[in-house]
Protein backbone atom coordinates (compact mmCIF):
# COMPACT_ATOMS: atom_id res chain seq x y z
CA UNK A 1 0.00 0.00 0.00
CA UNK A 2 1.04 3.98 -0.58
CA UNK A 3 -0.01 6.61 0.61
CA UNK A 4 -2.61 7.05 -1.74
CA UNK A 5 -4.02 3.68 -0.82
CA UNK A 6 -3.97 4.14 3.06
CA UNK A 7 -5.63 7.54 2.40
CA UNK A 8 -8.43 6.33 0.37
CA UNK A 9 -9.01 3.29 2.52
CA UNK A 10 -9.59 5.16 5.83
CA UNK A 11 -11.98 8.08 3.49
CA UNK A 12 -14.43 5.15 2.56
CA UNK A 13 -14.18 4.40 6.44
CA UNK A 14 -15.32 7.86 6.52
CA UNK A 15 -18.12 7.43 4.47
CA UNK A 16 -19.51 4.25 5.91
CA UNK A 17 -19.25 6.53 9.23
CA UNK A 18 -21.31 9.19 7.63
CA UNK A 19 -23.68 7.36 5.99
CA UNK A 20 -24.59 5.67 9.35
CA UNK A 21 -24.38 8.81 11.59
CA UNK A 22 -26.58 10.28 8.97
CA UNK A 23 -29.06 6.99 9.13
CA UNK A 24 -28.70 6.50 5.53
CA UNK A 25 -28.02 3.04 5.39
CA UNK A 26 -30.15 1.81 8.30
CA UNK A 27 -30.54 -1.75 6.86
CA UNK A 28 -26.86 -2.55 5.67
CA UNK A 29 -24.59 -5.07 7.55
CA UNK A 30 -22.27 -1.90 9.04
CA UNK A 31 -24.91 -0.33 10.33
CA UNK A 32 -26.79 -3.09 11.87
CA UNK A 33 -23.15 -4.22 13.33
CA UNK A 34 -22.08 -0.99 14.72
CA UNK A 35 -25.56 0.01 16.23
CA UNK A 36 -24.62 -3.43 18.22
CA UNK A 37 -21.44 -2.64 18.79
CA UNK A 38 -22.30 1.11 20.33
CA UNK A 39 -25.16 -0.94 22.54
CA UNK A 40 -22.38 -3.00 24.11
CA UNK A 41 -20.11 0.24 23.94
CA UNK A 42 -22.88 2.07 26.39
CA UNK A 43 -23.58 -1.17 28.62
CA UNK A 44 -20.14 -1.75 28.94
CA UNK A 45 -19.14 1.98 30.29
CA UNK A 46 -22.34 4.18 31.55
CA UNK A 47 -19.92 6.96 30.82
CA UNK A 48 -20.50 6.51 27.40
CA UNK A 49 -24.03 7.11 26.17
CA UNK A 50 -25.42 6.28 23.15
CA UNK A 51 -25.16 9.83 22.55
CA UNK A 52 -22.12 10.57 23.29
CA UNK A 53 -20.38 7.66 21.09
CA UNK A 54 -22.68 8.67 17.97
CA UNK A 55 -21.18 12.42 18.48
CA UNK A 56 -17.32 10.65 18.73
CA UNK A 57 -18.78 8.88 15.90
CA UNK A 58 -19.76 11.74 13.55
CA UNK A 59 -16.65 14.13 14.46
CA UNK A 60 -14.73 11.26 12.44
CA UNK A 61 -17.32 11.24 9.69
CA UNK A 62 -16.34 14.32 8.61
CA UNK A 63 -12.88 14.28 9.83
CA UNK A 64 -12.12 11.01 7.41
CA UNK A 65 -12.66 12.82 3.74
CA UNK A 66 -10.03 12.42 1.32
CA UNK A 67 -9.89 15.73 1.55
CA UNK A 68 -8.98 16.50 4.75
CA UNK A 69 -6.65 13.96 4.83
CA UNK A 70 -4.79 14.82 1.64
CA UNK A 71 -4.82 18.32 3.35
CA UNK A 72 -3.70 16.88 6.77
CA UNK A 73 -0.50 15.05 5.07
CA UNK A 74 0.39 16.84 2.23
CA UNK A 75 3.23 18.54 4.43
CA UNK A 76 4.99 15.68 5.56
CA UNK A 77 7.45 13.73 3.76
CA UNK A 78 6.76 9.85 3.98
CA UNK A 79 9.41 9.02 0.80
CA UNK A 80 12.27 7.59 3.86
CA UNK A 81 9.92 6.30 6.69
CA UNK A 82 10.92 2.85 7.24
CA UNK A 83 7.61 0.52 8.52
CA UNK A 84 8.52 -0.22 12.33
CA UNK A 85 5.90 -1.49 14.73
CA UNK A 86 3.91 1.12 16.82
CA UNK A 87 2.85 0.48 20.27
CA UNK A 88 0.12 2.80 21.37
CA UNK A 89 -1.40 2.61 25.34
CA UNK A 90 -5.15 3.94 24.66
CA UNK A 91 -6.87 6.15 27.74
CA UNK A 92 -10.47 5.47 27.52
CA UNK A 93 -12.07 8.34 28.91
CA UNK A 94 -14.25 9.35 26.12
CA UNK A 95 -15.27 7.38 23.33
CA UNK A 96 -12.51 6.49 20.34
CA UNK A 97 -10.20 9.03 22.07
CA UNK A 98 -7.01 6.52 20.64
CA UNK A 99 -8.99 6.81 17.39
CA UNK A 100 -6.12 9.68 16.61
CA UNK A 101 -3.53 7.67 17.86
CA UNK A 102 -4.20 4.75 15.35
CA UNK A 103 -5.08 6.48 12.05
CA UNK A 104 -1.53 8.47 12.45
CA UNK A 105 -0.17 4.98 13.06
CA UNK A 106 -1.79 3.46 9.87
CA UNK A 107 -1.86 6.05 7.39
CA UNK A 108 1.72 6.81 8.19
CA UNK A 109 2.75 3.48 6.96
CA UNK A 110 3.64 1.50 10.44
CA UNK A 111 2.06 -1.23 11.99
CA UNK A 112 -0.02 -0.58 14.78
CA UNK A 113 -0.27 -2.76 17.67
CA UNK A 114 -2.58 -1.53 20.33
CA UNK A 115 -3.55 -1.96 24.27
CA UNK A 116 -7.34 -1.08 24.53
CA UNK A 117 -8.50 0.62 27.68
CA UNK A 118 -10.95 -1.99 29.32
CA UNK A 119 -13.30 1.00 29.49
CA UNK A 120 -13.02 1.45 25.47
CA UNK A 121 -12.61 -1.95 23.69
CA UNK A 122 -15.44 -2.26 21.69
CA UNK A 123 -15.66 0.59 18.81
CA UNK A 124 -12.09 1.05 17.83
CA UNK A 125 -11.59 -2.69 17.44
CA UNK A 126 -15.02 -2.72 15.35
CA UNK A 127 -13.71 0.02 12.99
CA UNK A 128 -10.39 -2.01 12.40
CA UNK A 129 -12.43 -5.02 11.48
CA UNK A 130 -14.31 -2.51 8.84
CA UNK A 131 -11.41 -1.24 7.47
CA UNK A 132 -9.28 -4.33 6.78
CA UNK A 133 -12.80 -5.18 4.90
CA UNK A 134 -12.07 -2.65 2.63
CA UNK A 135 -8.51 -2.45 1.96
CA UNK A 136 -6.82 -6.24 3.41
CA UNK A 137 -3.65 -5.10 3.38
CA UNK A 138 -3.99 -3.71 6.70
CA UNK A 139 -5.15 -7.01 8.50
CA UNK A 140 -0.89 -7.38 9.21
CA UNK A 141 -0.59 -4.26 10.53
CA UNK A 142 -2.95 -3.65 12.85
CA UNK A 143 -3.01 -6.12 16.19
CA UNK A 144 -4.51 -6.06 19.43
CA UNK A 145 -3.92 -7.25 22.63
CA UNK A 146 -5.09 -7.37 26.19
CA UNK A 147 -1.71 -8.94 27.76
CA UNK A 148 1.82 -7.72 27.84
CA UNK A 149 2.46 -5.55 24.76
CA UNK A 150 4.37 -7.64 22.76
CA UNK A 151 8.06 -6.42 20.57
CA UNK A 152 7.60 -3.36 19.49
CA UNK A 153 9.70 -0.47 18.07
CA UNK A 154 8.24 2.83 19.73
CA UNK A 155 5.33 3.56 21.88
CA UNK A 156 2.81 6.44 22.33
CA UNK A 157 1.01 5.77 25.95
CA UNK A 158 -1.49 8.16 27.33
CA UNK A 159 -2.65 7.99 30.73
CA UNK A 160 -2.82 10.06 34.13
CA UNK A 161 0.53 11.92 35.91
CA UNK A 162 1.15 9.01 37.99
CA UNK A 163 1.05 6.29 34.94
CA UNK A 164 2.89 8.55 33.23
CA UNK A 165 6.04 8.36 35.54
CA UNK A 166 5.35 4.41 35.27
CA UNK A 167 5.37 4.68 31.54
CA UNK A 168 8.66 6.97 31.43
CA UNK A 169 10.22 4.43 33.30
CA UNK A 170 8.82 1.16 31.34
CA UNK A 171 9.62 2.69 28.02
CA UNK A 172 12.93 4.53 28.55
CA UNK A 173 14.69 2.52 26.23
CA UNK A 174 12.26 3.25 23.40
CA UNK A 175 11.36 6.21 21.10
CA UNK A 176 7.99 7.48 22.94
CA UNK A 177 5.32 10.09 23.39
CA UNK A 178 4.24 9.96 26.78
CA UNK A 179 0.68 11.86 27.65
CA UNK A 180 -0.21 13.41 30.98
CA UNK A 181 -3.18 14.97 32.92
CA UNK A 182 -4.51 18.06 30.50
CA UNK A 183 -7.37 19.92 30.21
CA UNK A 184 -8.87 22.85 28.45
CA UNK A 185 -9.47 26.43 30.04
CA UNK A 186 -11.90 29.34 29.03
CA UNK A 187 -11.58 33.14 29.00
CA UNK A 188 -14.36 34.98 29.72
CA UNK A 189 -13.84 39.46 29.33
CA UNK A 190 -17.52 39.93 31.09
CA UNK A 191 -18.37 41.23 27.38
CA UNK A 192 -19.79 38.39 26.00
CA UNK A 193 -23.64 38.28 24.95
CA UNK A 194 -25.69 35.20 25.94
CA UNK A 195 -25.60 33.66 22.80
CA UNK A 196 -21.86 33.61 22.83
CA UNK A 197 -21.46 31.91 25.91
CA UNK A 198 -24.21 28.94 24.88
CA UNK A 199 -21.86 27.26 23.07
CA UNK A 200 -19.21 27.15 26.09
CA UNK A 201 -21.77 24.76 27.83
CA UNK A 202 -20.54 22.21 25.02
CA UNK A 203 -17.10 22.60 26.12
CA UNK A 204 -17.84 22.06 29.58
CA UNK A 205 -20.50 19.74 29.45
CA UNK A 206 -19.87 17.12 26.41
CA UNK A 207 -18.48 13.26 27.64
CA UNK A 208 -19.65 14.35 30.99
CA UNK A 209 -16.54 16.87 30.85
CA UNK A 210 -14.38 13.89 31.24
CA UNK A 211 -11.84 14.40 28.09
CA UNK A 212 -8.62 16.29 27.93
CA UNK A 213 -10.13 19.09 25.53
CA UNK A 214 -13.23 19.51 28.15
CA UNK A 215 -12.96 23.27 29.36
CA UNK A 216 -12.82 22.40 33.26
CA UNK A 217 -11.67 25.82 34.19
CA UNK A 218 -12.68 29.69 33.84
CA UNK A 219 -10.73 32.79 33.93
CA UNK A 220 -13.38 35.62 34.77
CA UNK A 221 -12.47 39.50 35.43
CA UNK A 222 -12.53 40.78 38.86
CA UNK A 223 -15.82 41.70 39.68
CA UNK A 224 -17.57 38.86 37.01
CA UNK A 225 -21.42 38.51 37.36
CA UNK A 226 -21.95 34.96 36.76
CA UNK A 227 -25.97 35.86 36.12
CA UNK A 228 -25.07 35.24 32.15
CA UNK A 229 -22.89 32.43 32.33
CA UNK A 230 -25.05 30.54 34.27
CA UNK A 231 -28.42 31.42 31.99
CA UNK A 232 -26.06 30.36 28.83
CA UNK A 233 -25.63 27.22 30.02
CA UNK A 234 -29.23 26.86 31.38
CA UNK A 235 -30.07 24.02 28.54
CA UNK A 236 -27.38 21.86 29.53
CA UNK A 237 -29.43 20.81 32.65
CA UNK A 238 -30.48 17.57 31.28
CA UNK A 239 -26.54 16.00 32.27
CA UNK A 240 -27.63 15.90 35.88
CA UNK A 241 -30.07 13.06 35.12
CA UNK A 242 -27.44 11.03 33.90
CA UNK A 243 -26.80 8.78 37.42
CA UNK A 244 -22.85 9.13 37.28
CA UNK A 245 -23.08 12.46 36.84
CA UNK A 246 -25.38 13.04 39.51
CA UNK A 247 -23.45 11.26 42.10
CA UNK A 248 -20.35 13.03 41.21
CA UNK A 249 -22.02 16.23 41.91
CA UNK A 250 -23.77 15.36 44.75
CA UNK A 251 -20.12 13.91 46.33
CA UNK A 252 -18.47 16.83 45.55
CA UNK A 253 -21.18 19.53 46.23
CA UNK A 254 -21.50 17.16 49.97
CA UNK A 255 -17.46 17.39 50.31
CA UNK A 256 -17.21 21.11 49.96
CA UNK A 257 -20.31 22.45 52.48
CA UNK A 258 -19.14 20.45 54.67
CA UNK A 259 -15.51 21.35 54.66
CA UNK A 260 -17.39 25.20 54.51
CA UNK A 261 -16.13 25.81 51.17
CA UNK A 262 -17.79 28.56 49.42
CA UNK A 263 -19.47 27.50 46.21
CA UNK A 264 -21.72 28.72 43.15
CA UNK A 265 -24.03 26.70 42.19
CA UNK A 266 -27.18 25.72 39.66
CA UNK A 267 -28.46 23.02 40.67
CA UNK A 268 -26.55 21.14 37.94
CA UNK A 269 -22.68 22.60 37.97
CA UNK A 270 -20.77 23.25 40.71
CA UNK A 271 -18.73 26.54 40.36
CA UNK A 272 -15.40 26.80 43.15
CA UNK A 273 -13.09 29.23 42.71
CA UNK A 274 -9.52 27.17 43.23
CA UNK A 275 -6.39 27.79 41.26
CA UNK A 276 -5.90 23.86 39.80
CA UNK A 277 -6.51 23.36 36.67
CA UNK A 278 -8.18 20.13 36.50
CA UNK A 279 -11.60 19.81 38.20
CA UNK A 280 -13.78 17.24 39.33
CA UNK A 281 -17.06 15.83 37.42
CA UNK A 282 -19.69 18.28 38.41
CA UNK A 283 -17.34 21.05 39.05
CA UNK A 284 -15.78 23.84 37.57
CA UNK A 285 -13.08 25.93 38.87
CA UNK A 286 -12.93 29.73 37.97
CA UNK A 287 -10.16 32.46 38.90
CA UNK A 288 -10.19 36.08 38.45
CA UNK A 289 -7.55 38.18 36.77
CA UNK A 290 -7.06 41.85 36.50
CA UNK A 291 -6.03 42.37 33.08
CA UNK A 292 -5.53 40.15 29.99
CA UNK A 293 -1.86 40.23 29.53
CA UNK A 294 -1.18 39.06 32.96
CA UNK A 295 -3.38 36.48 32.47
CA UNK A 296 -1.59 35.59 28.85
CA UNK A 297 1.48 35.64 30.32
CA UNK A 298 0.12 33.12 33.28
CA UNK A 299 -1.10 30.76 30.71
CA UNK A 300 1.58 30.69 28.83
CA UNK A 301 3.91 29.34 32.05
CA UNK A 302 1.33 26.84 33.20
CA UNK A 303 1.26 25.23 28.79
CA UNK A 304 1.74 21.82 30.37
CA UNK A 305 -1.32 21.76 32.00
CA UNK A 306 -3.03 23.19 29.30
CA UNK A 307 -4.41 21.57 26.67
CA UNK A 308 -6.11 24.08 24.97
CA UNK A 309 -7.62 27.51 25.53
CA UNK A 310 -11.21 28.51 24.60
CA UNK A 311 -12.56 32.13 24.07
CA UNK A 312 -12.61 35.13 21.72
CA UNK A 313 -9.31 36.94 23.06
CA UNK A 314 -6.85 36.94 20.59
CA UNK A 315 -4.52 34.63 22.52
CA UNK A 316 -7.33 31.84 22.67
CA UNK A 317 -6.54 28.87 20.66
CA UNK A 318 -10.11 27.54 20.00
CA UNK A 319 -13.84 29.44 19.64
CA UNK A 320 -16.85 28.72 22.19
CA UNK A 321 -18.23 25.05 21.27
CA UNK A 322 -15.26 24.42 19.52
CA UNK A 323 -12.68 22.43 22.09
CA UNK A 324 -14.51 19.15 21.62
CA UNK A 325 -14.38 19.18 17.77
CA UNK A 326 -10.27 19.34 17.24
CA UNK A 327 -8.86 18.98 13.77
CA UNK A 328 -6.56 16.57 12.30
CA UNK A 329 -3.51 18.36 13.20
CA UNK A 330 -4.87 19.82 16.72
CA UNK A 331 -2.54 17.07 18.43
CA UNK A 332 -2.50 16.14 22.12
CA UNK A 333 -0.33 18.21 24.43
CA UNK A 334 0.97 19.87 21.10
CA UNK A 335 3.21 16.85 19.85
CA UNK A 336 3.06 16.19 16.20
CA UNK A 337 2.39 12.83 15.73
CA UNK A 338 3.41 12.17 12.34
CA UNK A 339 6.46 13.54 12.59
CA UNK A 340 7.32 11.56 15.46
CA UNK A 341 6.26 8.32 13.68
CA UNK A 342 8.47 9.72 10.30
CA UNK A 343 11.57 10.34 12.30
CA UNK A 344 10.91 7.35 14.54
C-alpha cells in the first residue's frame, strides 16, 4: 500500500461513518453491526451514552474525507519512513479518544499494535475489522492485545501523571510520546452576549466533561457577574439526570459544604473558585484576573497543563463550542504525531 491507498481506505471508512451517523443506510450489515457494537459500547461503560459515542462517531465522519486527509498530510514527507511497529497505550475516557492515535499509526505506513483501555474496547476494534474489509492489506498491521504488549519499536502511551512516571520508566529505552493529565481552560472578558457563551456549555459539558479538551476551568475579570454564564448554560441541565453524573455532583457539592467551602451553584454545575486546573465531574473551577496580559502571560507558564484555551481573546486557541471538535492536526499536548512516527 502507498499513501494514496492508506488515504483512500480510511476516506471510505469515513463514508460508511457518515452514511450511518446520517441513518442512511439503516438496513446494511455496518450499520446493523455498529448500532450493536455502540449498545455494548454504552452497557459496557455508563460513561458513554449512546449519545455521546454517535457524536465521537460523527466528528470522524467528517474528519475522514479524502480531503482533509490529503490536506492533513500533504506537508509531511513519507518518501524515507521505514515501517517499524507502533505500540500505542489507549486512555479510555471518552469514546474512540485513541482513534487519533491509530489512524496516524496506519496512514503513516507502520504497523499498529494496540492496548485497549478496558473501558473502550469495543468501537475502535469494530472500525479495524471494517477497514481491513475494505482495503486487506492492513489485516498485518494492525493487532490487538489485552496482555503484555508484545516487541515493538516505539510507543505512544497516554494515561494520568502518575502512569505517566510508570510509563517513562517502562519505556525509557524506546522512542515514545508519553501523555499526561490536560485539560482545556476558558476566557471569559464579562463582554460576552448570551448567545456567545451557549456554546461554552458544550465545552464544559460534552463526555460528561471527562476528556482532555473539556474546558474544566474559567478565567473571569474581577468583579464577574456569573448571572449570564449561568443562563447560557441553562439548557445543559439535562446531564444531571445522567446517574454518574449526579453522584459526582452530589459527592463533591457534599465534600465542599461540609468542609465550609464557598461555592456557586445551579443546581446542575458546581462553580469553586480554586487555582488547579483540572476539576472534578460536576465542578468547575474559575479564577479572576485583573487584566488580559497578565493572564496571557500566566497561561503561557502553566502550557503543560493546558491543553487548549477557549474564548474570543486573541490569545485563545479555540472558539466557544469548539474544544470538543479538534482537527486533524490539533494534536495532544501539542506533539506532532506524524512527525514523530516519520523520524521514529
Amino acid at each position: 500500500m502507498n499513501l494514496d491507498d492508506r488515504i483512500e481506505a480510511f476516506s471510505k471508512l469515513g463514508l460508511s461513518l457518515q452514511n450511518y451517523t446520517h441513518s442512511k443506510d439503516t438496513g446494511s450489515n455496518f450499520s446493523q453491526k455498529l448500532t450493536n457494537v455502540v449498545r455494548k459500547a454504552e452497557l459496557q461503560n455508563a460513561w458513554f451514552t449512546k449519545a455521546h459515542i454517535h457524536d465521537a462517531l460523527k466528528d470522524w465522519s467528517e474528519a475522514l474525507s479524502e480531503e482533509q486527509l490529503h490536506k492533513w498530510l500533504s506537508t509531511y514527507d513519507f518518501d524515507k519512513l521505514t515501517s517499524k511497529k507502533i505500540a500505542v497505550v489507549m486512555a479510555g475516557n471518552i469514546p474512540l479518544v485513541g482513534f487519533h492515535d491509530f489512524l496516524s499509526v496506519l496512514i503513516s505506513g507502520h504497523s499498529f499494535v494496540g492496548k485497549l483501555s478496558s473501558n473502550d474496547s469495543l468501537l475502535i476494534p469494530f472500525l479495524a475489522e471494517e477497514l481491513i474489509k475494505i482495503q486487506p492489506e492492513f489485516s498485518s498491521k494492525i493487532e490487538f492485545t489485552k496482555e503484555k504488549l508484545p516487541r515493538f519499536d516505539a510507543v505512544i502511551a497516554t494515561g494520568s501523571n502518575n502512569t505517566a512516571r510508570y510509563f517513562e520508566y517502562y519505556f525509557k529505552d524506546k522512542p515514545h510520546i508519553i501523555r499526561k493529565n490536560r485539560n482545556a481552560v476558558a476566557v471569559l472578558t464579562g463582554k460576552e452576549t448570551k448567545n456567545e457563551l451557549q456554546p461554552l456549555g458544550e465545552d464544559i459539558f460534552r463526555y460528561f466533561g471527562l476528556g482532555c479538551r473539556n474546558v474544566s476551568k474559567v478565567f473571569v475579570p474581577e468583579g464577574y457577574d456569573f448571572t449570564s454564564f449561568f443562563e447560557a448554560i441553562f439548557p445543559y441541565q439535562e446531564v444531571i439526570h445522567h446517574h454518574k453524573y449526579a453522584n459526582n455532583y452530589d459527592y463533591n457539592k457534599a465534600v465542599y459544604l461540609m468542609s465550609s467551602v464557598k461555592l456557586k451553584d445551579n443546581g446542575f454545575l458546581i462553580l469553586k473558585e480554586d487555582t488547579a486546573f483540572s476539576s472534578p465531574i460536576g465542578v468547575l473551577f474559575y479564577e479572576s484576573y485583573t487584566n488580559l496580559s497578565e493572564l496571557q502571560h500566566k497561561l503561557n507558564k502553566e502550557q503543560e497543563h493546558i491543553q487548549c484555551s477557549v474564548g474570543q481573546v486573541d490569545f485563545t486557541q479555540v472558539d466557544f463550542g469548539k474544544a470538543q471538535h479538534p482537527q486533524l492536526t490539533d494534536y495532544a499536548d501539542g506533539v506532532d504525531t506524524i512527525e514523530f512516527l516519520i523520524t521514529t
